[in-house]
Protein backbone atom coordinates (compact mmCIF):
# COMPACT_ATOMS: atom_id res chain seq x y z
CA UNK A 1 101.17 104.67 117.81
CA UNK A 2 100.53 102.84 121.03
CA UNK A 3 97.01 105.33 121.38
CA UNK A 4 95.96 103.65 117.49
CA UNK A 5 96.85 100.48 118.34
CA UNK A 6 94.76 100.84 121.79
CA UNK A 7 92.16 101.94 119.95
CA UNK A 8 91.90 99.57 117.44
CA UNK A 9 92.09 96.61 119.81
CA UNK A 10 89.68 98.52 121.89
CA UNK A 11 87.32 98.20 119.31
CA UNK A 12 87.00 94.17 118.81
CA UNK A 13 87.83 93.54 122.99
CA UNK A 14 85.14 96.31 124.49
CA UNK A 15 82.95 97.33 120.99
CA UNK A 16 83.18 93.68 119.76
CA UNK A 17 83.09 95.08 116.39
CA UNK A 18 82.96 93.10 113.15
CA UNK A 19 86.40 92.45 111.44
CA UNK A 20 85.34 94.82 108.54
CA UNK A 21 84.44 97.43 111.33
CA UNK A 22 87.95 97.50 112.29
CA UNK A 23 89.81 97.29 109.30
CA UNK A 24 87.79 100.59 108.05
CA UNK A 25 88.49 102.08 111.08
CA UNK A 26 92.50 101.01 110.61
CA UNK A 27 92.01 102.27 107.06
CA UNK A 28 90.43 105.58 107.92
CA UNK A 29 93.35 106.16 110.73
CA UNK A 30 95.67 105.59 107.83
CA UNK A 31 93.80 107.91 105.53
CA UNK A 32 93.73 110.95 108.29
CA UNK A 33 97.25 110.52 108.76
CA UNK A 34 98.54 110.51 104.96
CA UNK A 35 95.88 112.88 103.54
CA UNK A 36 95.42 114.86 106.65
CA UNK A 37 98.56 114.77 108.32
CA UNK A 38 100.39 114.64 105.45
CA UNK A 39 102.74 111.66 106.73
CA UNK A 40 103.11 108.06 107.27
CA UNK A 41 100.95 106.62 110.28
CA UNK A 42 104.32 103.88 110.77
CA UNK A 43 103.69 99.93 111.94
CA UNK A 44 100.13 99.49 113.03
CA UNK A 45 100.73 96.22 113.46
CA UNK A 46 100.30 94.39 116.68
CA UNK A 47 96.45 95.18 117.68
CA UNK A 48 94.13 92.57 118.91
CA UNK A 49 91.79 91.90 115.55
CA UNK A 50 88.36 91.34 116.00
CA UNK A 51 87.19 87.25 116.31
CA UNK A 52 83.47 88.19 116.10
CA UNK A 53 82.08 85.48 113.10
CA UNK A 54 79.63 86.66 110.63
CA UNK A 55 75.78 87.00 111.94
CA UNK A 56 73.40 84.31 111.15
CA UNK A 57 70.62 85.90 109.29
CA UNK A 58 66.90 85.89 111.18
CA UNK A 59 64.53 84.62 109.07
CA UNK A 60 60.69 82.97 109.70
CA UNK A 61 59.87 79.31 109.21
CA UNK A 62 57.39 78.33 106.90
CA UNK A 63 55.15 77.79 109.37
CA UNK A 64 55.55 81.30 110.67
CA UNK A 65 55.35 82.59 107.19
CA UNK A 66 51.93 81.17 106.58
CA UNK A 67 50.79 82.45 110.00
CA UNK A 68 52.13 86.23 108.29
CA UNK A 69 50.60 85.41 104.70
CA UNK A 70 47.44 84.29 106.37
CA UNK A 71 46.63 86.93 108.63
CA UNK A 72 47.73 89.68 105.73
CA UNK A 73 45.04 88.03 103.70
CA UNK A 74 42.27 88.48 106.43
CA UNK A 75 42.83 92.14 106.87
CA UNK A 76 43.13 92.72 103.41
CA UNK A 77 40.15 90.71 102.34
């Protein structure tokens, strides 16, 4: 368990991974070891979790916007 739990801390530390990309990776592991294994993967607990926040969004001003609009209208027209 000490590999998994390497693994998984590996992945927020060294991958800095969203939270949601470890816990599917955490629930995969799981899955492999019931379905695939066919037994219990025991206490996961204890790996480092993942602090990365959620990405801000890129988006264009509405100056930058007109720019787009505006230069889509000459080549079109």
């Amino acid at each position: 368990m000490k590999d998994i739990k390497a693994f998984l801390s590996e992945l927020a530390v060294k991958g800095r991974v969203s939270r949601s990309t470890q816990k599917q990776a955490l629930n995969a592991l799981v899955f492999l070891f019931r379905e695939g294994l066919g037994r219990e993967a025991g206490d996961l607990s204890g790996f480092r979790t993942s602090r990365r926040g959620p990405r801000v969004p890129s988006v264009l001003s509405p100056k930058e916007c007109q720019r787009l609009f505006d230069s889509m209208e000459e080549q079109l027209g």
